[in-house]
Protein backbone atom coordinates (compact mmCIF):
# COMPACT_ATOMS: atom_id res chain seq x y z
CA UNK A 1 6.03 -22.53 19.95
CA UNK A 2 4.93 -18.94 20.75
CA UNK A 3 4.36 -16.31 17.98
CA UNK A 4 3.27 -12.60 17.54
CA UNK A 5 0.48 -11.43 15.31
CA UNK A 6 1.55 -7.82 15.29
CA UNK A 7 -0.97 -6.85 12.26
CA UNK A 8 -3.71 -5.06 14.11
CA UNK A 9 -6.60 -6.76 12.74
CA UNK A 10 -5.64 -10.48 12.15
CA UNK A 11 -8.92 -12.76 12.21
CA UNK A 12 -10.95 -10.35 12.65
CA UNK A 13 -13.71 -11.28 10.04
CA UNK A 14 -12.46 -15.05 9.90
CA UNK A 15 -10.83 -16.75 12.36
CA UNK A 16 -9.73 -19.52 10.02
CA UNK A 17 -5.85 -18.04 9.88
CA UNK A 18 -6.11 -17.86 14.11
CA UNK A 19 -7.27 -21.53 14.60
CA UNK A 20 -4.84 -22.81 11.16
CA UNK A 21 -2.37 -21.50 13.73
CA UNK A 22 -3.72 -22.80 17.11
CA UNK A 23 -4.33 -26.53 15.53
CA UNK A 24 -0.69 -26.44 14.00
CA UNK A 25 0.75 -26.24 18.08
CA UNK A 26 0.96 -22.50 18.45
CA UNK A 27 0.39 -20.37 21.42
CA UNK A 28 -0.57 -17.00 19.45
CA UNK A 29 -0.09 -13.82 20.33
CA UNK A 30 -2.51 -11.01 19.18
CA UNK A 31 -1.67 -7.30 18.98
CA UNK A 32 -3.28 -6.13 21.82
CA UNK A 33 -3.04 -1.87 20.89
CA UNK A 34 -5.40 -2.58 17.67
CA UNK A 35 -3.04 -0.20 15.69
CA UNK A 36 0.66 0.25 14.21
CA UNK A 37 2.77 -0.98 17.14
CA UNK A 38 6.34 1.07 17.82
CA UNK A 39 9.50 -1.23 18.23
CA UNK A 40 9.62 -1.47 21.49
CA UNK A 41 6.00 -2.92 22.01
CA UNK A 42 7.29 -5.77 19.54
CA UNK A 43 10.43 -6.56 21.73
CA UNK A 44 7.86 -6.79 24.75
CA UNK A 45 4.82 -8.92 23.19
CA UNK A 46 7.69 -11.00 21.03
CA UNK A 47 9.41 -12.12 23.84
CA UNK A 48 10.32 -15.65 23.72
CA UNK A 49 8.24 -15.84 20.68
CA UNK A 50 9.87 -17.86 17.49
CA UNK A 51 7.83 -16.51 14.49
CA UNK A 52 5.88 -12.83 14.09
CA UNK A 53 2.99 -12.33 11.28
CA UNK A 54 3.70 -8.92 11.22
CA UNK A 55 2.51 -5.60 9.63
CA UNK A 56 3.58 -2.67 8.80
CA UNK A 57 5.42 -1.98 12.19
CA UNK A 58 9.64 -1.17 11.82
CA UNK A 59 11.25 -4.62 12.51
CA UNK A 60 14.98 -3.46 12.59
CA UNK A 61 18.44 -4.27 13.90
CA UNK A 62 17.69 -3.17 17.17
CA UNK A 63 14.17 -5.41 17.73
CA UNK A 64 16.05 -8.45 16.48
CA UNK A 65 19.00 -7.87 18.88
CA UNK A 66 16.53 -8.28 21.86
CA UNK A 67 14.97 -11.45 20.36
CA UNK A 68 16.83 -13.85 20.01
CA UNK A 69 14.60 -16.84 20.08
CA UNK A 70 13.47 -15.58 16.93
CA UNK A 71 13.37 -17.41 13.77
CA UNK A 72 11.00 -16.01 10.93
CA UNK A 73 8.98 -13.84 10.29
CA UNK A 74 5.80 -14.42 8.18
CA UNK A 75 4.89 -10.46 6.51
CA UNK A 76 1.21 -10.00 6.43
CA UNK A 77 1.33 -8.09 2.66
CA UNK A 78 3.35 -7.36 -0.44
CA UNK A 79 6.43 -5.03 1.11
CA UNK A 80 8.82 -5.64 3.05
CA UNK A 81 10.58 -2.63 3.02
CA UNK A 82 9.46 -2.40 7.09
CA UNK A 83 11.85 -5.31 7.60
CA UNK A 84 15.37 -4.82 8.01
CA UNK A 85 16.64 -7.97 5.77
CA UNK A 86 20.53 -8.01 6.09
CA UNK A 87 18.78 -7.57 9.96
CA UNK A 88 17.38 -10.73 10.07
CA UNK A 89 19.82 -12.72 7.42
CA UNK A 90 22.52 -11.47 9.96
CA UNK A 91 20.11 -13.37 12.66
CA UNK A 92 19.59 -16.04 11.13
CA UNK A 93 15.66 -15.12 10.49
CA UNK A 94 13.69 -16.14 7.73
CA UNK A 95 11.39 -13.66 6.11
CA UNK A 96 8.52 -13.88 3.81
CA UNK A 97 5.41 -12.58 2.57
CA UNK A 98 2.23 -12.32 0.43
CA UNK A 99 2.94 -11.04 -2.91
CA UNK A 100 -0.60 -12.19 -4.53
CA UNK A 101 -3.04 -11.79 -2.00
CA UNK A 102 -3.64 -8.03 -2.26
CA UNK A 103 -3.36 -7.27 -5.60
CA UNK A 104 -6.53 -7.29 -6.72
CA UNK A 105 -7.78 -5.66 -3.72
CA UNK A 106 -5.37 -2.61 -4.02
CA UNK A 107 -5.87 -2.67 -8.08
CA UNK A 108 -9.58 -2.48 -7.30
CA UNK A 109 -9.58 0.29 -4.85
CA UNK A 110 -6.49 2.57 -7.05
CA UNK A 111 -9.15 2.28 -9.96
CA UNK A 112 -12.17 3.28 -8.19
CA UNK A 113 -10.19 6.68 -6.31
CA UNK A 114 -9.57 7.66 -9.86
CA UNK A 115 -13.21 7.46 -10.96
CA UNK A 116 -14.14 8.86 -7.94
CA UNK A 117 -11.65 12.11 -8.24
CA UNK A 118 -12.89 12.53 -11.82
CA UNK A 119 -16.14 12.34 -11.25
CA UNK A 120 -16.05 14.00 -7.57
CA UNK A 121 -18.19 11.47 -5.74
CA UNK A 122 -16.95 12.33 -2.48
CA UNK A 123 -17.15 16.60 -2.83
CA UNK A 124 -20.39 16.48 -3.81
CA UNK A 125 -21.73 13.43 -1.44
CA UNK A 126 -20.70 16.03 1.13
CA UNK A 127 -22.21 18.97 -0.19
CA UNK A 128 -25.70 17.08 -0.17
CA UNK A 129 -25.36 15.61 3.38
CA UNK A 130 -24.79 19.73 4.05
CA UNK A 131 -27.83 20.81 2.50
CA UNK A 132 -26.27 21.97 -0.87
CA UNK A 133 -27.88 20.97 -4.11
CA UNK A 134 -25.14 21.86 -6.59
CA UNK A 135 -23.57 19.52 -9.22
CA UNK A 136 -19.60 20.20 -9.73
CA UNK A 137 -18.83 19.11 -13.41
CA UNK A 138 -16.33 15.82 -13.54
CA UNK A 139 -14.21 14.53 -15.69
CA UNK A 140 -14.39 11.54 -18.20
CA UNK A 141 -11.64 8.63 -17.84
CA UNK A 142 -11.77 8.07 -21.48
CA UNK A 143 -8.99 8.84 -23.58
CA UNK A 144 -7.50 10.13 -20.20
CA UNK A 145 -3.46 9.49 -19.85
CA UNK A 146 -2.48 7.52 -17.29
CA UNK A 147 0.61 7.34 -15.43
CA UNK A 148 1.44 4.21 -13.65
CA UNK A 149 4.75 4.23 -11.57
CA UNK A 150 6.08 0.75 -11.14
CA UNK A 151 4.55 -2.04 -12.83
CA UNK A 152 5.08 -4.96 -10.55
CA UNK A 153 1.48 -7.24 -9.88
CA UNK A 154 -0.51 -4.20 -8.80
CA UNK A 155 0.97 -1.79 -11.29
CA UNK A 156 -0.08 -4.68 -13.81
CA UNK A 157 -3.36 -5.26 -12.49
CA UNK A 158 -4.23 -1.38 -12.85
CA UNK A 159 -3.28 -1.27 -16.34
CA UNK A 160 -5.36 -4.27 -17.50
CA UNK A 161 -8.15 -2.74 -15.53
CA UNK A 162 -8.01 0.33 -17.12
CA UNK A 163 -7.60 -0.77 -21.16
CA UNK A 164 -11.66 -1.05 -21.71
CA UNK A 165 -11.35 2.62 -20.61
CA UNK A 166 -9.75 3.38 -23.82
CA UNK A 167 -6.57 5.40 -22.00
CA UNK A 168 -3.05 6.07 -23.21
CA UNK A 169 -0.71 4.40 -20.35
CA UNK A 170 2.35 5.58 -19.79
CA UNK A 171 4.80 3.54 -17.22
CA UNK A 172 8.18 4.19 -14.93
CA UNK A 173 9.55 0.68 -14.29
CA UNK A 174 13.38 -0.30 -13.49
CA UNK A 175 12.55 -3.42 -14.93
CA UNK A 176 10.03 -3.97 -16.81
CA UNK A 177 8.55 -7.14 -18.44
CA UNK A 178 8.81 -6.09 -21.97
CA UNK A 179 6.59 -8.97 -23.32
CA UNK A 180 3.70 -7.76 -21.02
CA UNK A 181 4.28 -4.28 -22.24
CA UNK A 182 3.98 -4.79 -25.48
CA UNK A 183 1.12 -7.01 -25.18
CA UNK A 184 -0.65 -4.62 -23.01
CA UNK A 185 0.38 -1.62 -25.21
CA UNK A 186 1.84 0.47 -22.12
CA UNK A 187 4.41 2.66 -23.51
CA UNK A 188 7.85 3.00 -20.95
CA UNK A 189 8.79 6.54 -20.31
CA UNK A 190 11.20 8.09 -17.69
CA UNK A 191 9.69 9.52 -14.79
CA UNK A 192 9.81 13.36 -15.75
CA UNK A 193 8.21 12.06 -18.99
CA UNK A 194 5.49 10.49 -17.29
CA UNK A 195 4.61 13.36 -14.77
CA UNK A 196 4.86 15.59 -17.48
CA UNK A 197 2.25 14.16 -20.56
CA UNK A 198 0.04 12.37 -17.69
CA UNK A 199 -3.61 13.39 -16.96
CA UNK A 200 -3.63 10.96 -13.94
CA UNK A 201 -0.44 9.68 -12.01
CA UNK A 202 -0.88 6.40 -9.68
CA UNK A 203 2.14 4.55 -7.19
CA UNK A 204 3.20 1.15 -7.53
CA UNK A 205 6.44 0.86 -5.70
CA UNK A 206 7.84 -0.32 -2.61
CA UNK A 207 8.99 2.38 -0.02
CA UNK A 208 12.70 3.10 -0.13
CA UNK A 209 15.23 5.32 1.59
CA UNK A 210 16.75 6.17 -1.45
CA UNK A 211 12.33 7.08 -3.10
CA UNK A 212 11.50 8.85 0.07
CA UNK A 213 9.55 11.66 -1.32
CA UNK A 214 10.08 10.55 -4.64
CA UNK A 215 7.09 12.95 -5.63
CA UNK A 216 8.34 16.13 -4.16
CA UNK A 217 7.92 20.03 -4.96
CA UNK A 218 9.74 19.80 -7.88
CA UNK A 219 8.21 16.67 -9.07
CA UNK A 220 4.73 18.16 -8.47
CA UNK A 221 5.65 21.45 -10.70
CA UNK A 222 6.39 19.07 -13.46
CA UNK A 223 3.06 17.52 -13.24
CA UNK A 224 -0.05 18.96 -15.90
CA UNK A 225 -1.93 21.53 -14.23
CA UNK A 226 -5.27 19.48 -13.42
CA UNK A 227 -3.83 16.34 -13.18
CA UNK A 228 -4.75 13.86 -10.36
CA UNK A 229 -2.25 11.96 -8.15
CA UNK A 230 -3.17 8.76 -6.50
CA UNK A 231 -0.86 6.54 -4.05
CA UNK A 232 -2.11 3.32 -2.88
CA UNK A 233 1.52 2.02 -2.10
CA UNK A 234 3.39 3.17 0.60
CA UNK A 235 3.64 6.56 2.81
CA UNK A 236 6.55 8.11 2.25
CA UNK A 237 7.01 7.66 -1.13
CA UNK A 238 4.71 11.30 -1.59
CA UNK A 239 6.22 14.11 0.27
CA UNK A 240 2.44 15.64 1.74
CA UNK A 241 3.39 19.46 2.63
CA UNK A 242 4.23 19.80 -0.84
CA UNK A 243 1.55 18.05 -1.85
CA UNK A 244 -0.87 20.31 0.39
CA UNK A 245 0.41 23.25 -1.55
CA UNK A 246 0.19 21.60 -4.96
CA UNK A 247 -3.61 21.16 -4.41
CA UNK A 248 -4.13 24.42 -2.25
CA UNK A 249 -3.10 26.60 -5.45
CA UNK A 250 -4.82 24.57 -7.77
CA UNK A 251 -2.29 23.29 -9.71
CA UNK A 252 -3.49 19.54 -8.68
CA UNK A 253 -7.06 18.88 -9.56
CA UNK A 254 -7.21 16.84 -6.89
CA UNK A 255 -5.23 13.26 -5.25
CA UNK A 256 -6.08 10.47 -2.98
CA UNK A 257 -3.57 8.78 -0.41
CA UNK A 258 -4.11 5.18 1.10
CA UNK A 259 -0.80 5.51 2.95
CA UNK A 260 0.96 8.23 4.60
CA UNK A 261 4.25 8.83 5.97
CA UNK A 262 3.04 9.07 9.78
CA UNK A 263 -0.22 6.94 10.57
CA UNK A 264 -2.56 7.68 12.01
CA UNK A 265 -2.83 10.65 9.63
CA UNK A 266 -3.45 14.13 11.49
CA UNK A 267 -1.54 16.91 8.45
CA UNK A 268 -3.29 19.49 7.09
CA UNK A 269 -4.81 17.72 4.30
CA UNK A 270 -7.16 16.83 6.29
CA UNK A 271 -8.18 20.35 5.59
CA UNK A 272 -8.64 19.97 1.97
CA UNK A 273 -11.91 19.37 0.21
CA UNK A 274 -9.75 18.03 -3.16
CA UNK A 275 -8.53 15.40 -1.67
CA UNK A 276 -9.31 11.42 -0.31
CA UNK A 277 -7.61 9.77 2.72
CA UNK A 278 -8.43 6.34 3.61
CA UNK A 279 -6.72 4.42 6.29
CA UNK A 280 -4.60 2.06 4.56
CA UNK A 281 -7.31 -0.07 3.35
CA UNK A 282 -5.85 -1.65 0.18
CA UNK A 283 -5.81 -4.99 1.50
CA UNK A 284 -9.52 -4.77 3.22
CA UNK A 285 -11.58 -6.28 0.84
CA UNK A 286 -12.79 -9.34 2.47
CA UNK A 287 -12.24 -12.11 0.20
CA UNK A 288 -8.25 -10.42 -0.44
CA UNK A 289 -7.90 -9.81 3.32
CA UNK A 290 -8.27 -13.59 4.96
CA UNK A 291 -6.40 -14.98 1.58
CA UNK A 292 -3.46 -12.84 2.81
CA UNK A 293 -4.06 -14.14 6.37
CA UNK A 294 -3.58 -17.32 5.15
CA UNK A 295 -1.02 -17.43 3.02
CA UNK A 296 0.72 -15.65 6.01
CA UNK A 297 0.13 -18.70 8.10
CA UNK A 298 1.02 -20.77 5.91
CA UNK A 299 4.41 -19.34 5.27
CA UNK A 300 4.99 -18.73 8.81
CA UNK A 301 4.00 -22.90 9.56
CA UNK A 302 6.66 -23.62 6.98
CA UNK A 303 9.21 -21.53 8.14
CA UNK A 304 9.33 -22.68 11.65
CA UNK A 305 8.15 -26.68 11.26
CA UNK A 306 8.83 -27.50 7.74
CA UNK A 307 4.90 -28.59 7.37
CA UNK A 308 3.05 -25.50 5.85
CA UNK A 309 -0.38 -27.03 4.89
């Protein structure tokens, strides 16, 4: 059986997911481009294939129309909001994916962007490298309030991270586990409630059509003057010229983005000393990053033989 590996680093830094693969009968295809393929470079390298590990890349309507030896695909991550899934039910395609693999990674990495905006690591690791010798004054997490939107596993994970910090946590969530929340003392506020009393506001949530921009101009107006925004969920969910603005004038202290709408990332932000882009590296810690490979091969071995290992 042929399948794609559309994620554009897959085995990189252990090949144990690529020869899991190979030894269960495989022939595996790797994503040649090294980045986010476009649909139709996944109806060309997916040809004749029966299972993708895929990415982040759009598998739609259209892509499974042209491949129609396709049976499941295995998703490389938490979302899969990139996957058309009345698509692929409609197909007769199997999807899955990796719900606990990255969450500590991407719990990890929201916490440290927040100690690193307070305390302005990055601005003034720059101004040294420069030649400046000037200390900018930070910002103490403690007894900060923090926003979390969406408390699935990640949203979670951020929360219990943050209680020795001695923060007031606020939460969004549709549906929240109530037992956890009152265990973890998080207090459940609407959304305008949480922009508004929250020092610090961080993403949880999968992208929608219906949360595009979900933070948006008039979102960002609601937010404290001096508050921080981090998203280390999906692109998309943040609209960025607005966001631009909100940190041009000063009315954001600062923000840091692991995802964008359109990546690679090229928007004026880039221009912005207040703010942190990273490349969609939630998932890149090691140890997280071949667990997820795994667990992808896994599910995609059980989907298409029955005999996951």
């Amino acid at each position: 059986m042929r399948v794609l590996v559309s994620t554009s680093s897959f085995a990189e830094h252990d090949k144990t997911p690529l020869n899991l693969l190979e030894s269960s009968g495989f022939e595996v295809i790797l994503n040649p481009h090294k980045r986010k393929l476009n649909p139709g470079e996944v109806v060309e390298l997916a040809r004749d294939c029966e299972g993708i590990i895929a990415g982040t890349e759009q598998l739609t309507e259209e892509v499974f129309k042209q491949l129609p030896t396709l049976r499941a695909v295995s998703r490389c991550g938490v979302g899969t909001d990139n996957v058309d899934l009345e698509a692929a039910r409609k197909h007769g395609i199997v999807v899955n994916n990796t719900p606990d693999a990255p969450t500590q990674s991407v719990a990890e990495l929201t916490v440290a962007l927040i100690l690193n905006l307070l305390r302005r690591v990055n601005l003034m690791d720059r101004q040294v490298r420069s030649g400046a010798w000037s200390k900018e004054m930070g910002r103490l997490l403690s007894e900060k309030t923090v926003g979390i939107i969406g408390l699935g596993r990640i949203g979670k994970r951020v929360a219990e991270f943050l209680r020795p910090f001695d923060v007031k946590i606020l939460a969004s969530e549709l549906k929240p586990d109530r037992k956890w929340v009152k265990k973890n003392k998080v207090r459940l506020t609407s959304l305008e409630e949480l922009l508004r009393e929250s020092d610090v506001v961080t993403l949880h949530i999968p992208y929608t059509e219906e949360n595009r921009n979900l933070i948006n101009a008039r979102r960002l107006k609601i937010m404290r003057r001096g508050a921080i925004l981090i998203n280390t969920s999906r692109g998309g969910l943040v609209d960025e010229d607005a966001l631009y603005h909100a940190l041009k004038s000063g009315h954001l202290d600062s923000a840091a983005l692991d995802a964008m709408e359109t990546e690679p990332y090229h928007g004026p932000l880039k221009e912005l000393n207040n703010v942190i882009l990273t490349p969609h590296i939630g998932s890149y810690a090691f140890e997280a990053r071949v667990q997820m490979e795994m667990e992808a091969a896994k599910n995609l071995i059980d989907m298409l033989t029955g005999e996951g290992k």
